[in-house]
PDB file of N, CA and C in Angstrom:
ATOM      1  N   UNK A   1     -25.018 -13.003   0.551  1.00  0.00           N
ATOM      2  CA  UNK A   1     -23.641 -12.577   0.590  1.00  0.00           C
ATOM      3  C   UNK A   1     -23.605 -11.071   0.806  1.00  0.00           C
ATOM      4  N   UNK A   2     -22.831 -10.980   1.736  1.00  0.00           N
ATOM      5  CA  UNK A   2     -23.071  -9.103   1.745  1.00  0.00           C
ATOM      6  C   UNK A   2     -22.386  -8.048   0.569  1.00  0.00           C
ATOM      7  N   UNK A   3     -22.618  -7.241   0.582  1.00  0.00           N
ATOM      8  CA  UNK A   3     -21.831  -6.473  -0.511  1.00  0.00           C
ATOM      9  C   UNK A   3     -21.355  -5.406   0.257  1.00  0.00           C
ATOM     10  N   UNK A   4     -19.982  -5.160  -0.536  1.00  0.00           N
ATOM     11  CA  UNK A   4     -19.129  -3.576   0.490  1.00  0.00           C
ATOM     12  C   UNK A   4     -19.164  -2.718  -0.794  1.00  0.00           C
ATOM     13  N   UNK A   5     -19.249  -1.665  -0.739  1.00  0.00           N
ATOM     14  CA  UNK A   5     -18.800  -0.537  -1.879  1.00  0.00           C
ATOM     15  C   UNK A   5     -18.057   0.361  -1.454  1.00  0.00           C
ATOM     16  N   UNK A   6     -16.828   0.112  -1.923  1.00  0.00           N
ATOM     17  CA  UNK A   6     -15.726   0.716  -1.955  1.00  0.00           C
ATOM     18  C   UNK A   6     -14.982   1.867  -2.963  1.00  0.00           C
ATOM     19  N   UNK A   7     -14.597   3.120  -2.314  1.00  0.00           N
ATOM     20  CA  UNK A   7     -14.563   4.120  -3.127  1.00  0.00           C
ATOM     21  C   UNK A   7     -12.738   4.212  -3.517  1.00  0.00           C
ATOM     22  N   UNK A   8     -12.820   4.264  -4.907  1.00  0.00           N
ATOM     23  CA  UNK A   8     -10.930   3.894  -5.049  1.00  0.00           C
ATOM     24  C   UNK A   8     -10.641   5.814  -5.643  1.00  0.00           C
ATOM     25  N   UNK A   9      -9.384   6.434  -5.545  1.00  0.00           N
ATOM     26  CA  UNK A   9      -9.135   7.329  -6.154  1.00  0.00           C
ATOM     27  C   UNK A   9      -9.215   6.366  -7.913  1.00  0.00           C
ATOM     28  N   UNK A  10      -8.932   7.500  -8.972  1.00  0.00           N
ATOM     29  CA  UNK A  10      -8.916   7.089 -10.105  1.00  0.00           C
ATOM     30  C   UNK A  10      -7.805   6.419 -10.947  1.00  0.00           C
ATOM     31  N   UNK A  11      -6.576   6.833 -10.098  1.00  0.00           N
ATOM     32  CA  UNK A  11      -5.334   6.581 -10.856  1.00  0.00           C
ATOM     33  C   UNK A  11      -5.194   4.623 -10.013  1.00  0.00           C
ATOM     34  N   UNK A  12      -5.828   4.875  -8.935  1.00  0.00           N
ATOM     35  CA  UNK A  12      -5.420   3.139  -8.160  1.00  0.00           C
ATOM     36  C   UNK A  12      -6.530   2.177  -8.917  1.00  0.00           C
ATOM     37  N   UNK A  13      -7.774   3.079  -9.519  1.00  0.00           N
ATOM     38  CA  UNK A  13      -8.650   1.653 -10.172  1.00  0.00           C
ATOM     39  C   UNK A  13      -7.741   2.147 -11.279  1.00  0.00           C
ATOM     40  N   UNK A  14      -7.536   2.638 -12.233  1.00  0.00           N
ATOM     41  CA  UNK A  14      -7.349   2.292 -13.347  1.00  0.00           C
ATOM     42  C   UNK A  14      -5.869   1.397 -13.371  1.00  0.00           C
ATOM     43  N   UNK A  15      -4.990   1.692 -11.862  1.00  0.00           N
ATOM     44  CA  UNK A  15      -3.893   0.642 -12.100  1.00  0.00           C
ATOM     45  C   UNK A  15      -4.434  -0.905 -12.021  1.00  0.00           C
ATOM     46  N   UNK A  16      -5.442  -0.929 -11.304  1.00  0.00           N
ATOM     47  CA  UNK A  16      -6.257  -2.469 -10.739  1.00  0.00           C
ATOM     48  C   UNK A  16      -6.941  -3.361 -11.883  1.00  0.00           C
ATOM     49  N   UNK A  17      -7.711  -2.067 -13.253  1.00  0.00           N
ATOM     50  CA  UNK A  17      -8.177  -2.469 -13.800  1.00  0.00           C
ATOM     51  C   UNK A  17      -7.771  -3.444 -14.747  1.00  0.00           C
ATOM     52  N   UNK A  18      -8.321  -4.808 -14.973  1.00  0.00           N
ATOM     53  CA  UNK A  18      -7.695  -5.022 -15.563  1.00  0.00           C
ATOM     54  C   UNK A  18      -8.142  -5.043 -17.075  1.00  0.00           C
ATOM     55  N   UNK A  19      -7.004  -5.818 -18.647  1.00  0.00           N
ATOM     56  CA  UNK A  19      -7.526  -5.505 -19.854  1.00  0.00           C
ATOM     57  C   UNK A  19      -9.014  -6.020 -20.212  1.00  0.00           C
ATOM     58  N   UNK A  20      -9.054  -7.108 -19.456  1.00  0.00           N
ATOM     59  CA  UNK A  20     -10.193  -7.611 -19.700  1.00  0.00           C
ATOM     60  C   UNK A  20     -10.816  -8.543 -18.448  1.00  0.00           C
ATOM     61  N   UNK A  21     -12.269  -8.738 -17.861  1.00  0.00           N
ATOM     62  CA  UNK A  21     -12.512  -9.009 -17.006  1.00  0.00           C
ATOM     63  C   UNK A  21     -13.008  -7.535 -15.776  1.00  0.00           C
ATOM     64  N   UNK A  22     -13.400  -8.092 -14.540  1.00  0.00           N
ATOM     65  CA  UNK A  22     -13.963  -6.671 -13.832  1.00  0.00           C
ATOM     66  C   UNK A  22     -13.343  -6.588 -12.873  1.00  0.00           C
ATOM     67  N   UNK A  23     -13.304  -4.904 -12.471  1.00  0.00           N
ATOM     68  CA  UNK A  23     -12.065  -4.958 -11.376  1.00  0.00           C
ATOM     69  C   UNK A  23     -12.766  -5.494 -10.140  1.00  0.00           C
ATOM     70  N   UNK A  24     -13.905  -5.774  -9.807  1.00  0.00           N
ATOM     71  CA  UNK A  24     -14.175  -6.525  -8.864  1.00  0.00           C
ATOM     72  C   UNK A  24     -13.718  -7.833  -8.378  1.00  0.00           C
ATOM     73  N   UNK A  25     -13.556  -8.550  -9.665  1.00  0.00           N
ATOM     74  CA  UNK A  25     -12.778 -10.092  -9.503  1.00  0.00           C
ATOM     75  C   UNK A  25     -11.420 -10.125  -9.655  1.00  0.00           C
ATOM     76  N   UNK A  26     -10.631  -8.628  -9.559  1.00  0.00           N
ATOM     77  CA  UNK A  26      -9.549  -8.356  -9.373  1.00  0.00           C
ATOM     78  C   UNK A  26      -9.231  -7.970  -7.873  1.00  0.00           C
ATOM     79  N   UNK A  27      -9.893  -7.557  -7.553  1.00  0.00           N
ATOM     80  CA  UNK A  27     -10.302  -7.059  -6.021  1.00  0.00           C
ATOM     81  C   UNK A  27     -10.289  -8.161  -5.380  1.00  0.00           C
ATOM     82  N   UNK A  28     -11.160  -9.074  -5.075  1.00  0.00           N
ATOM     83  CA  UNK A  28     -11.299 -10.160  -5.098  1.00  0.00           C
ATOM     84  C   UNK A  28     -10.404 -11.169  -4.711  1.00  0.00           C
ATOM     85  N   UNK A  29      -9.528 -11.737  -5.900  1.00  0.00           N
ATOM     86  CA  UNK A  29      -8.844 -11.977  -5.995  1.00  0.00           C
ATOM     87  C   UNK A  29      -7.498 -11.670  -4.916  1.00  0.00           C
ATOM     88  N   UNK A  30      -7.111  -9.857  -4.909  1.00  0.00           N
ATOM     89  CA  UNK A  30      -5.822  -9.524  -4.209  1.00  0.00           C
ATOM     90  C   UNK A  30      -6.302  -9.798  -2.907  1.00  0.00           C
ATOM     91  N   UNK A  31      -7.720  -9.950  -2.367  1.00  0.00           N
ATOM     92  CA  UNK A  31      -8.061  -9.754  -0.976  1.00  0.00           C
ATOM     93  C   UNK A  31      -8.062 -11.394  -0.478  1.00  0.00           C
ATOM     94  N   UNK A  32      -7.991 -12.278  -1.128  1.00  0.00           N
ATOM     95  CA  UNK A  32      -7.919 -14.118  -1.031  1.00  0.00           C
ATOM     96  C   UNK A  32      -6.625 -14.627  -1.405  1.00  0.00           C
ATOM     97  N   UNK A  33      -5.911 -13.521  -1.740  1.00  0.00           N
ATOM     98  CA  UNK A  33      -4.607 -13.690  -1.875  1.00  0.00           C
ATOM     99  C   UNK A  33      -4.029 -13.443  -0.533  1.00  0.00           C
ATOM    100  N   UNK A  34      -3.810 -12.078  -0.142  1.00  0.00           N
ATOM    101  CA  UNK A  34      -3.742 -11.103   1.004  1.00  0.00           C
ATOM    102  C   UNK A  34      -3.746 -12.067   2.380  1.00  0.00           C
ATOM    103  N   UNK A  35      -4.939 -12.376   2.321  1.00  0.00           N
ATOM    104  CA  UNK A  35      -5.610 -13.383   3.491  1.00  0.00           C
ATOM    105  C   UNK A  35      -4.765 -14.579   3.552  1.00  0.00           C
ATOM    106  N   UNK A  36      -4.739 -15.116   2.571  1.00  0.00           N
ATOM    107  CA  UNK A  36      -3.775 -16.786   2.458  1.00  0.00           C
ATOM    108  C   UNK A  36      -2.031 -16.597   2.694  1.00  0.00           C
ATOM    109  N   UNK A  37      -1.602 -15.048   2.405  1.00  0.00           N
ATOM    110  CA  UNK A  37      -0.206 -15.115   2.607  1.00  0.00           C
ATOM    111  C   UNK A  37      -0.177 -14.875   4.002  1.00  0.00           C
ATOM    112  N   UNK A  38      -0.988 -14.149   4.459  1.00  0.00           N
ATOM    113  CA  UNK A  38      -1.549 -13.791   6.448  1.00  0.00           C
ATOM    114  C   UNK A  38      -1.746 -14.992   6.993  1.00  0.00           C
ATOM    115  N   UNK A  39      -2.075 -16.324   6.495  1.00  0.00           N
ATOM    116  CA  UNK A  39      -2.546 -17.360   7.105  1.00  0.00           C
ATOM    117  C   UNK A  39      -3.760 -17.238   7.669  1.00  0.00           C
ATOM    118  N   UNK A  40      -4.695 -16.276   7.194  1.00  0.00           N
ATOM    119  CA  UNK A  40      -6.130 -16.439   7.876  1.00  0.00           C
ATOM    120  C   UNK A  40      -6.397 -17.386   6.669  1.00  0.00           C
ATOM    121  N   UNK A  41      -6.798 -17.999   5.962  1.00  0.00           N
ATOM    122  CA  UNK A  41      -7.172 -19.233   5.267  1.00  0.00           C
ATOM    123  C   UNK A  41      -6.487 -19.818   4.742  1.00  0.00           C
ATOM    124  N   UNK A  42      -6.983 -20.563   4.929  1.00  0.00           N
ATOM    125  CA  UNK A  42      -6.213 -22.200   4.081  1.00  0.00           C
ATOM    126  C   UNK A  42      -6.158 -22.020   2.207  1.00  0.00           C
ATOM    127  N   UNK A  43      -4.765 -22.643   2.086  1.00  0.00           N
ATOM    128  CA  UNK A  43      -4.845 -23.147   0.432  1.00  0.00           C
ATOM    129  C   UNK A  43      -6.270 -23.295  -0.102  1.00  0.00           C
ATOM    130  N   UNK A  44      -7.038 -24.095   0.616  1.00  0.00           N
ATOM    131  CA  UNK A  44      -8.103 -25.161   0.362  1.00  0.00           C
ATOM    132  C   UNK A  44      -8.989 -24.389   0.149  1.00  0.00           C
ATOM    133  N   UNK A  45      -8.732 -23.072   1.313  1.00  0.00           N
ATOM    134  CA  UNK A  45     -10.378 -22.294   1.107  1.00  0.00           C
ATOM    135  C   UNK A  45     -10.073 -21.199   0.338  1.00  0.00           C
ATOM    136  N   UNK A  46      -8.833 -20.820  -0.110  1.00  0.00           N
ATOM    137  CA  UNK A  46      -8.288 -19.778  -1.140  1.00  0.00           C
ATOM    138  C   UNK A  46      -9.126 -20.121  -2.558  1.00  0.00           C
ATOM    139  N   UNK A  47      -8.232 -21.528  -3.054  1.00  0.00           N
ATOM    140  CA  UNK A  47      -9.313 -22.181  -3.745  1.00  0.00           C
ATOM    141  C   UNK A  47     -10.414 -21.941  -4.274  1.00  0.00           C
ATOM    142  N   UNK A  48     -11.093 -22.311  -2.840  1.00  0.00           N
ATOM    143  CA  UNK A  48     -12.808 -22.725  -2.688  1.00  0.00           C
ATOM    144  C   UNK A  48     -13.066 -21.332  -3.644  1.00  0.00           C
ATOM    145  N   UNK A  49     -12.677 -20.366  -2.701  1.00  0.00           N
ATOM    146  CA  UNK A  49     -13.593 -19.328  -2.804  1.00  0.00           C
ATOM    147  C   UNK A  49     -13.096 -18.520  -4.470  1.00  0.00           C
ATOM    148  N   UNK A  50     -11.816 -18.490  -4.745  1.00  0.00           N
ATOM    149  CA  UNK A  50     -11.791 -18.083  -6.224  1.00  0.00           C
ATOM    150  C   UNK A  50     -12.321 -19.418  -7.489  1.00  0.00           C
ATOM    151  N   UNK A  51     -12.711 -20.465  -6.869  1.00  0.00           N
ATOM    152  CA  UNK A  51     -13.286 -21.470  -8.139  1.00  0.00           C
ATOM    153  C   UNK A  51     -12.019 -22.219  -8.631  1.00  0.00           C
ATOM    154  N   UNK A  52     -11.106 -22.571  -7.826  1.00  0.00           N
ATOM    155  CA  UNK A  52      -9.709 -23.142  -8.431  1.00  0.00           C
ATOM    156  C   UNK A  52     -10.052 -24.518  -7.768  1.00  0.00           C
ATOM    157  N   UNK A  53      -9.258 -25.420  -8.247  1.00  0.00           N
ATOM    158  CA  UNK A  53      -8.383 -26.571  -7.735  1.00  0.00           C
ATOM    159  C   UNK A  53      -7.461 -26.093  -6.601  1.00  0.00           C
ATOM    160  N   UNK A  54      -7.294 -26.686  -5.485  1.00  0.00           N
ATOM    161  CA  UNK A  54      -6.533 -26.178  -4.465  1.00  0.00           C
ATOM    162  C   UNK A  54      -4.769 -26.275  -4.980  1.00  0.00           C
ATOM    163  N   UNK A  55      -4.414 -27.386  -5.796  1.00  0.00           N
ATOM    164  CA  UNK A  55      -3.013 -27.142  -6.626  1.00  0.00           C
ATOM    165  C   UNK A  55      -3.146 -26.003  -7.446  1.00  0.00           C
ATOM    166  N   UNK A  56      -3.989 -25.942  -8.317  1.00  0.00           N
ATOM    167  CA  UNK A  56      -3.657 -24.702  -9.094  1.00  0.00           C
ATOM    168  C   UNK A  56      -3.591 -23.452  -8.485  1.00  0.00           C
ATOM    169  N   UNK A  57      -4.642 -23.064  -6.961  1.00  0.00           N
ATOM    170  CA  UNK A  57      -4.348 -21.944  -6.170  1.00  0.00           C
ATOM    171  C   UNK A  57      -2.817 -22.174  -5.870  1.00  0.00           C
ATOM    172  N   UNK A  58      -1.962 -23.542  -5.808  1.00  0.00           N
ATOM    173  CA  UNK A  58      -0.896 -22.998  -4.741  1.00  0.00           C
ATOM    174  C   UNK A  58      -0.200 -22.241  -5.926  1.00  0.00           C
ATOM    175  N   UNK A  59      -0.082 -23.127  -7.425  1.00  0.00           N
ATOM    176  CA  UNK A  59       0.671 -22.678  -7.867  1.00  0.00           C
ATOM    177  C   UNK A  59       0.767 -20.915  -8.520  1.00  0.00           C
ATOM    178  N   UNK A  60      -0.509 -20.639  -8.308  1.00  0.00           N
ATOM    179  CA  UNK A  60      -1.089 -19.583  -9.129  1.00  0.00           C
ATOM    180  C   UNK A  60      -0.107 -18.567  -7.676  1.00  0.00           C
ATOM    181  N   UNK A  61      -0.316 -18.934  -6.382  1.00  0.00           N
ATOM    182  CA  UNK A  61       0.175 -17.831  -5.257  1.00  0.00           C
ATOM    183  C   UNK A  61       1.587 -17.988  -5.414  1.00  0.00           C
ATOM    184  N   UNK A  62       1.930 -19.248  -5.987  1.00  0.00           N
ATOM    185  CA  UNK A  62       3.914 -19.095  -6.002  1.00  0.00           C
ATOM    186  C   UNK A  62       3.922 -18.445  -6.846  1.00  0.00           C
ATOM    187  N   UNK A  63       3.586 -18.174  -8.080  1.00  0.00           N
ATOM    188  CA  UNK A  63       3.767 -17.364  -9.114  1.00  0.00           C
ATOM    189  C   UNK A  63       3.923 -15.789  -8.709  1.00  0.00           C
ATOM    190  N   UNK A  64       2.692 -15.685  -7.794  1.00  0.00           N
ATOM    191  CA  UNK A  64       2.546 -14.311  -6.983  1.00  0.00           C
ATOM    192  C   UNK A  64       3.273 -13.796  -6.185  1.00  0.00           C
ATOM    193  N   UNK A  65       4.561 -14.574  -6.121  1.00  0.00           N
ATOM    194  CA  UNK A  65       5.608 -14.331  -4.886  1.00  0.00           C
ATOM    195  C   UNK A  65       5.182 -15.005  -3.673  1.00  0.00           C
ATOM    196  N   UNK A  66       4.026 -16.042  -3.024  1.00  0.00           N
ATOM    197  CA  UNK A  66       3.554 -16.482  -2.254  1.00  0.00           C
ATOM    198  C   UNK A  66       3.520 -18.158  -2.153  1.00  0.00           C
ATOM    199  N   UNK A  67       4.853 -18.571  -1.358  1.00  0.00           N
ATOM    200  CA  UNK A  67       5.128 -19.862  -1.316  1.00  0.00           C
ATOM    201  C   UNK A  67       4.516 -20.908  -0.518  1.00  0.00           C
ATOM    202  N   UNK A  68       4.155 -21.630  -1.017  1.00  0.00           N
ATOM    203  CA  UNK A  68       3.281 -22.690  -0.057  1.00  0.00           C
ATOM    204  C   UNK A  68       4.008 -23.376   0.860  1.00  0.00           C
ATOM    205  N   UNK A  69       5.070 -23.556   1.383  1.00  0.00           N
ATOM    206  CA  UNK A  69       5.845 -23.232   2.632  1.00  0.00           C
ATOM    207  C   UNK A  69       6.664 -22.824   2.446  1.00  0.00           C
ATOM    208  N   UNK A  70       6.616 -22.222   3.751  1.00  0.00           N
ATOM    209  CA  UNK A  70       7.282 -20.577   4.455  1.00  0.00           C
ATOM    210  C   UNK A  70       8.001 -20.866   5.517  1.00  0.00           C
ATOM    211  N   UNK A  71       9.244 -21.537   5.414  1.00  0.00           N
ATOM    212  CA  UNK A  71       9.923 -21.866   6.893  1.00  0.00           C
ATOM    213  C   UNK A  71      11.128 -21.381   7.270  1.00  0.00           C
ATOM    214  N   UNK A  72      11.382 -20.878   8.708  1.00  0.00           N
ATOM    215  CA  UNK A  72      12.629 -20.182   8.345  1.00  0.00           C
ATOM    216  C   UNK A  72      13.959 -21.278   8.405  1.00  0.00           C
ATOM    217  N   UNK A  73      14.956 -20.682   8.246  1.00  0.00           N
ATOM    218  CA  UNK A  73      15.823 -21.938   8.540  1.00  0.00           C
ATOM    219  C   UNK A  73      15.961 -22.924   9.297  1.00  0.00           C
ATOM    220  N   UNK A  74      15.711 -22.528  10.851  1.00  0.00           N
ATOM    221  CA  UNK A  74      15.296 -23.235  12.398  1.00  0.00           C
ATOM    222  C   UNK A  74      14.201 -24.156  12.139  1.00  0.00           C
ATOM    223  N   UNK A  75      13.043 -23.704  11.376  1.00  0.00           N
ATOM    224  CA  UNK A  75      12.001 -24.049  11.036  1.00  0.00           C
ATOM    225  C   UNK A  75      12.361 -25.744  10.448  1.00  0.00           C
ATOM    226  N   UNK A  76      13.413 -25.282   9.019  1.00  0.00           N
ATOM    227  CA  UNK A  76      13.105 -26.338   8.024  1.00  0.00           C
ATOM    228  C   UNK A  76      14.272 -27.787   8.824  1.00  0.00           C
ATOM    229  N   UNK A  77      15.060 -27.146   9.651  1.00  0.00           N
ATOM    230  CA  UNK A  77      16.142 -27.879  10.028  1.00  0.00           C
ATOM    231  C   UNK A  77      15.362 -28.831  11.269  1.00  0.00           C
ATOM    232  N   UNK A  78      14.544 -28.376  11.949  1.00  0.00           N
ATOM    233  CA  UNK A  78      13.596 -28.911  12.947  1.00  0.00           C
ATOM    234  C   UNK A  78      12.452 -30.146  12.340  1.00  0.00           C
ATOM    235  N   UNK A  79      11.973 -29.589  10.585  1.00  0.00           N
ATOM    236  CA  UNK A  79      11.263 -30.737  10.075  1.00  0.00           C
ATOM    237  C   UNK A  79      12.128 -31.817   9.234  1.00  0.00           C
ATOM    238  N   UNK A  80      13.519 -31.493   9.508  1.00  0.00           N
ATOM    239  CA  UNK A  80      14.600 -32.797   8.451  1.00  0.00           C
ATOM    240  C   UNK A  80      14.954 -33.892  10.176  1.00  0.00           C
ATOM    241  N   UNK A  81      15.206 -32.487  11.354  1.00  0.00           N
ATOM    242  CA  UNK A  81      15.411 -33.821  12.398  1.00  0.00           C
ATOM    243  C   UNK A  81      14.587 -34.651  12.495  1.00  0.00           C
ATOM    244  N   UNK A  82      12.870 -34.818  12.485  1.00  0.00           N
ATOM    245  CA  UNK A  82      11.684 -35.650  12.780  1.00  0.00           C
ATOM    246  C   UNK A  82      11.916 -36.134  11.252  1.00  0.00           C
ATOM    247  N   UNK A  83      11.868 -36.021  10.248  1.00  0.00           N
ATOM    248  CA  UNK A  83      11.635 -37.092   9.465  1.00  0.00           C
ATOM    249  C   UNK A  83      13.208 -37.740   9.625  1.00  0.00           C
ATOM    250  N   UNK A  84      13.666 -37.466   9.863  1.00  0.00           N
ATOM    251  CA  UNK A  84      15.279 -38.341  10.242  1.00  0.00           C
ATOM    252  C   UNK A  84      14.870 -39.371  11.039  1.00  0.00           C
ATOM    253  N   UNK A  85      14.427 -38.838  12.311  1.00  0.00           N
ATOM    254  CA  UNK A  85      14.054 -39.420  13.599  1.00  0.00           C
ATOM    255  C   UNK A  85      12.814 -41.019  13.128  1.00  0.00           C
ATOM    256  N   UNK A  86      11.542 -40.409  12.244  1.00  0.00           N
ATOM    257  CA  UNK A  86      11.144 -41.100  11.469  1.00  0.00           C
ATOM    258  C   UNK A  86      11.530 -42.440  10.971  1.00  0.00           C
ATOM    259  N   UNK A  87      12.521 -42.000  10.386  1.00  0.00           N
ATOM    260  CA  UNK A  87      13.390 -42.971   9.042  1.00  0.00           C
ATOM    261  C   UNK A  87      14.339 -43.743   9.547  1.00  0.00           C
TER     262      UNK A  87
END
């Protein structure tokens, strides 16, 4: 696995740090977050890679302000015509 070392001013780690645990798996964490609200990975591999259940990642990212669908109105009105169409 490669490793990056990253240099933070002092006032941004100590906001990162957290009470308990290392700010690395805080790091971590915001960067598999970051990625999954971007859509470069999947729920599944958000998950994978923090050690979750892929439900508990979704719910853990709604909590985070990060909804497991994201549709705009056009969007959601386009998936009620096909399951209409469906039914």
């Amino acid at each position: 696995m490669p490793t990056v070392t990253l240099e933070l001013e002092k006032e941004l780690a100590d906001l990162l740090r957290p009470a308990q645990g290392r700010l690395e798996d805080v790091l971590k964490e915001y960067l598999v977050l970051e990625l999954y609200r971007r859509r470069k990975i999947s729920s599944g591999k958000a998950a994978e890679i923090l050690g979750m259940e892929r439900l508990e990642f979704i719910r853990y990212a709604s909590r985070m302000g990060i909804p497991f669908l994201d549709m705009d109105e056009e969007e959601w009105a386009e998936e009620v015509r096909n399951i209409r169409r469906l039914g």
